[in-house]
Protein backbone atom coordinates (compact mmCIF):
# COMPACT_ATOMS: atom_id res chain seq x y z
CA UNK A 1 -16.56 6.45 21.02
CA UNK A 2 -13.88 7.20 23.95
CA UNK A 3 -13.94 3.98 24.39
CA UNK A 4 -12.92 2.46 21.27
CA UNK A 5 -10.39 5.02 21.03
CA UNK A 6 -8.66 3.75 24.28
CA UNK A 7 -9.31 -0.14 22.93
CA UNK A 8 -8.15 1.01 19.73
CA UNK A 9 -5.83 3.78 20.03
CA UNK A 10 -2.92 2.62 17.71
CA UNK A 11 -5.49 1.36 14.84
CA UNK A 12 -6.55 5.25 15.07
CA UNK A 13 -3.18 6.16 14.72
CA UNK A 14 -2.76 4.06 11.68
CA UNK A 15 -5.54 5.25 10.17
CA UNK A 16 -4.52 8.78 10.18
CA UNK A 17 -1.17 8.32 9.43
CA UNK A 18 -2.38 6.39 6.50
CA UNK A 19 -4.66 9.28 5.45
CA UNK A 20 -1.96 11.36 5.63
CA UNK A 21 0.60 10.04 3.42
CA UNK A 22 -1.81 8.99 0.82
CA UNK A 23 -2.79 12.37 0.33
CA UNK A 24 0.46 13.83 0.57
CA UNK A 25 1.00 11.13 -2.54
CA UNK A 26 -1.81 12.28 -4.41
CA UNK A 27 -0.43 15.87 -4.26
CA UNK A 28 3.13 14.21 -5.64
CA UNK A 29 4.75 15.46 -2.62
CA UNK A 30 7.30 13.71 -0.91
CA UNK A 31 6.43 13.89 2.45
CA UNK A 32 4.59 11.26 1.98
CA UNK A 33 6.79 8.93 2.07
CA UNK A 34 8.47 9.80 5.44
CA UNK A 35 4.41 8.99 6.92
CA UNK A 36 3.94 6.18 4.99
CA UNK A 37 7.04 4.66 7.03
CA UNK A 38 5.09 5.61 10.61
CA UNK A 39 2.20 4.21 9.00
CA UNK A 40 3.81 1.12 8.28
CA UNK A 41 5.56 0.61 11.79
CA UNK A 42 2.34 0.98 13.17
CA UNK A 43 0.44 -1.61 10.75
CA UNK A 44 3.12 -4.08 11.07
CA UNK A 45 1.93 -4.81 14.93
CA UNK A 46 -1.78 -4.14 14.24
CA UNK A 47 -1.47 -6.75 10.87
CA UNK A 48 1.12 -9.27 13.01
CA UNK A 49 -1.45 -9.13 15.86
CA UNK A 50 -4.27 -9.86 13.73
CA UNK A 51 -2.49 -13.14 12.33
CA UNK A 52 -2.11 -11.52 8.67
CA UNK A 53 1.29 -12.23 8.30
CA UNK A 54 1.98 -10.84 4.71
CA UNK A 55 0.38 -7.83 5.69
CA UNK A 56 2.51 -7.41 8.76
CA UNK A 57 5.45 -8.01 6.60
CA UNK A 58 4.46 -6.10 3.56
CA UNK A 59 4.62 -3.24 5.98
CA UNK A 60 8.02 -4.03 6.65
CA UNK A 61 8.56 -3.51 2.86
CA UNK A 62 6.23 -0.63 2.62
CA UNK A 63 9.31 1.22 5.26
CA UNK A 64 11.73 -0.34 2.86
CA UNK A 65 10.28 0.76 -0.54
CA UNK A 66 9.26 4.80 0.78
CA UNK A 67 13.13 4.98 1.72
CA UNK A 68 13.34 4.35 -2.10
CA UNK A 69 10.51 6.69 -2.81
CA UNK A 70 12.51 9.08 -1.19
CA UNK A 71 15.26 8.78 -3.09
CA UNK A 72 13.25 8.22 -6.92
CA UNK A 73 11.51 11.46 -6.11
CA UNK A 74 13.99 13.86 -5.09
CA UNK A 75 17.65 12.32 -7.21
CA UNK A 76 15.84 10.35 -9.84
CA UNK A 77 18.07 9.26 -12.62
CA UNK A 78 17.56 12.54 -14.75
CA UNK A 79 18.60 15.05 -12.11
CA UNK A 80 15.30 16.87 -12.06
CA UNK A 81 13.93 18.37 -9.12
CA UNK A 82 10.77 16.76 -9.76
CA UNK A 83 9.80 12.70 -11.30
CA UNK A 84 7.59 13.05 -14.07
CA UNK A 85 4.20 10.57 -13.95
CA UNK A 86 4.51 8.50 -16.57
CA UNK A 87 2.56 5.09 -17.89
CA UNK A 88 4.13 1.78 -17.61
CA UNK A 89 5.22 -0.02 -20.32
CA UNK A 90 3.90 -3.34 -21.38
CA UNK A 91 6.84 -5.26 -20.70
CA UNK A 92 6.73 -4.38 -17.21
CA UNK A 93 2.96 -5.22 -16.81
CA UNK A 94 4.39 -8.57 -17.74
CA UNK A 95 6.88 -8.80 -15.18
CA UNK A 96 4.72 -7.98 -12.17
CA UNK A 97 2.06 -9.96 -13.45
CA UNK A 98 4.78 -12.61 -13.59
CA UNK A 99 5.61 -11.56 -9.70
CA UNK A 100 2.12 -11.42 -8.65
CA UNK A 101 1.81 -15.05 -9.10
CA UNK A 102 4.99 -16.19 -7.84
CA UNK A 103 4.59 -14.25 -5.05
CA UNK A 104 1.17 -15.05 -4.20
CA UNK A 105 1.92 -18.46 -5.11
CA UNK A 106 4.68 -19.20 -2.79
CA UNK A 107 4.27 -16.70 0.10
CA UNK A 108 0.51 -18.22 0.21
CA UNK A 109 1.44 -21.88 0.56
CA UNK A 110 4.45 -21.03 3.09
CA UNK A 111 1.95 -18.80 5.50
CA UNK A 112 -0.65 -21.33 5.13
CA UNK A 113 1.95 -24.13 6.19
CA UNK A 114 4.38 -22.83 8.46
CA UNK A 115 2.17 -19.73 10.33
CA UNK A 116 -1.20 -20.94 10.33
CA UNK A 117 -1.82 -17.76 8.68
CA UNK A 118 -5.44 -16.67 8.39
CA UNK A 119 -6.65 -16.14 4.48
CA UNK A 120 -2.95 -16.42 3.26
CA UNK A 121 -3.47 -16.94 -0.29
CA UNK A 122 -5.74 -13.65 -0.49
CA UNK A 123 -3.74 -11.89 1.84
CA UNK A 124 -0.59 -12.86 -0.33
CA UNK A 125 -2.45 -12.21 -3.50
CA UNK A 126 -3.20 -8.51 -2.17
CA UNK A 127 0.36 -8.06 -0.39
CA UNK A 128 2.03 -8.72 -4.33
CA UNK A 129 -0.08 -6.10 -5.61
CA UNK A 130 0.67 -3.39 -3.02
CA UNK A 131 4.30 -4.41 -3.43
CA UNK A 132 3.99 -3.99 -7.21
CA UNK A 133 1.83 -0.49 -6.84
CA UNK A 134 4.00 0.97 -4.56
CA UNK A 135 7.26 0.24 -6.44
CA UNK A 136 4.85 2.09 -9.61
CA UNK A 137 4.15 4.68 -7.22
CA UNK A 138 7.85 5.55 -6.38
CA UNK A 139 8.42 5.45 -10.24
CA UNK A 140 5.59 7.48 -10.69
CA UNK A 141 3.62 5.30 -12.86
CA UNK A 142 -0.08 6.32 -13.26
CA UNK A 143 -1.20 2.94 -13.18
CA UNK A 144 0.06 2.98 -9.37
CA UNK A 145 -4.04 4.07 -8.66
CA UNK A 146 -5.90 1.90 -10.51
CA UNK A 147 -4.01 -1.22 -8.47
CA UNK A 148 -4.51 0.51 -5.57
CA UNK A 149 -8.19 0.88 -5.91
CA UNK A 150 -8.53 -2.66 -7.03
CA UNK A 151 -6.54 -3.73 -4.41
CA UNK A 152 -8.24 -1.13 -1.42
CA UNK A 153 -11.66 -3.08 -2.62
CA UNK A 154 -10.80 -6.68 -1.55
CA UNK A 155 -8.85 -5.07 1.54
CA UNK A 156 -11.88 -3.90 2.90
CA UNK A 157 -13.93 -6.98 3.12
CA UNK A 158 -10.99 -8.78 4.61
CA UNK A 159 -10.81 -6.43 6.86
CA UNK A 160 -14.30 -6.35 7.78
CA UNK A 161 -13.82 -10.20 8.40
CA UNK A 162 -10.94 -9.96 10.90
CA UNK A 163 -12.89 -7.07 12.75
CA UNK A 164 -10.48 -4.74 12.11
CA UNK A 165 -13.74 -1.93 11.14
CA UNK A 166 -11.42 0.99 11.30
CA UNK A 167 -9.23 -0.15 9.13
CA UNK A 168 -11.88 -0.63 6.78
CA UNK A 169 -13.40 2.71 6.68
CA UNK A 170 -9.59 4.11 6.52
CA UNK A 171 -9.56 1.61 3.03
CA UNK A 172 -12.68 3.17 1.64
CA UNK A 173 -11.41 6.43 2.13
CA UNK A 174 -8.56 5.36 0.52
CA UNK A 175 -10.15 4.38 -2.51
CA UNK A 176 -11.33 7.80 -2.52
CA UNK A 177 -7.79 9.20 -2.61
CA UNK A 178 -6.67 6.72 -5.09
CA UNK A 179 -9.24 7.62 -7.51
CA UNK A 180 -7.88 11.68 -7.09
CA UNK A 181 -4.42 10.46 -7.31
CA UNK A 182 -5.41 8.97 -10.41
CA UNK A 183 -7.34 12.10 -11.76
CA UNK A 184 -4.49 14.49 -10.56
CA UNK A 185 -2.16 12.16 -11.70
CA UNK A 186 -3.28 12.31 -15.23
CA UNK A 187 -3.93 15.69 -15.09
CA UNK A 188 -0.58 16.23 -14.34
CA UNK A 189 0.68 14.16 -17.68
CA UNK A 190 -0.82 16.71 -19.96
């Protein structure tokens, strides 16, 4: 064990970084954003190292999209002191199904061609998704979980595949906490 902590440290810190924020998330609190940044920074190098490129840069994002997390949480629109979970409307299921191919489309073909990219159309595929749950998590859209759990599935046999085994146990336990975020979640609706 000590030793695949010291070959292994910053995959350790990832994963509890990870843990953190997701269940500060599930508890709608908005600390969870602020971890969800160090999270990111750290799976940036892990994913660039690991030669999944749209995962290193969907971290990059991930920083990019908790700043606005930040913000939708705490000076929303209405001026409440607290974003109210809502479900997403059908027209905007459209639109990021519309994205998800696009995206997975295009950033698959350029990885594959220009980076050598290992599994770039699934990695793409699952890098749109995140990108579209975490924008629904910032909006508070209930939905946000049930992409996420889809999502946590595939991203732990790809993960299993490029050896990265800690990161797949941190994705089954985030499953977990994606199915109470989605339980509190709707709790919280009534």
């Amino acid at each position: 064990m000590t030793e695949y902590l010291q070959q292994n440290w910053l995959e350790v810190l990832g994963i509890i970084t990870s843990l953190i924020c997701v269940w500060l998330n599930t508890r709608q609190n908005v600390w969870g954003w602020f971890w969800a940044m160090v999270s990111s920074g750290i799976y940036a190098v892990i994913f660039w190292q690991s030669n999944l490129k749209s995962d290193a840069e969907l971290q990059i994002v991930f920083i990019l999209l908790s700043i606005y997390g930040i913000y939708e949480w705490k000076f929303n629109k209405s001026k409440e002191p607290i974003l109210s979970v809502s479900k997403i409307s059908l027209q905007l299921i459209i639109i990021c199904l519309v994205f998800l191919g696009l995206f997975t489309g295009i950033s698959g073909y350029l990885h594959h061609k220009y980076l050598g990219a290992s599994l770039p159309y699934l990695d793409a595929g699952l890098t749109a998704i995140s990108l579209i749950a975490t924008w629904m998590t910032a909006r508070k859209y209930l939905e946000n979980w049930l992409l996420w759990i889809g999502a946590n599935v595939c991203y732990v046999g790809m993960y299993v595949y490029k050896g990265l085994y800690g990161t797949s146990i941190l994705y089954v336990l985030l499953i977990v906490l994606a199915v109470k975020g989605f339980v509190d979640w709707r709790r919280s609706m009534r």
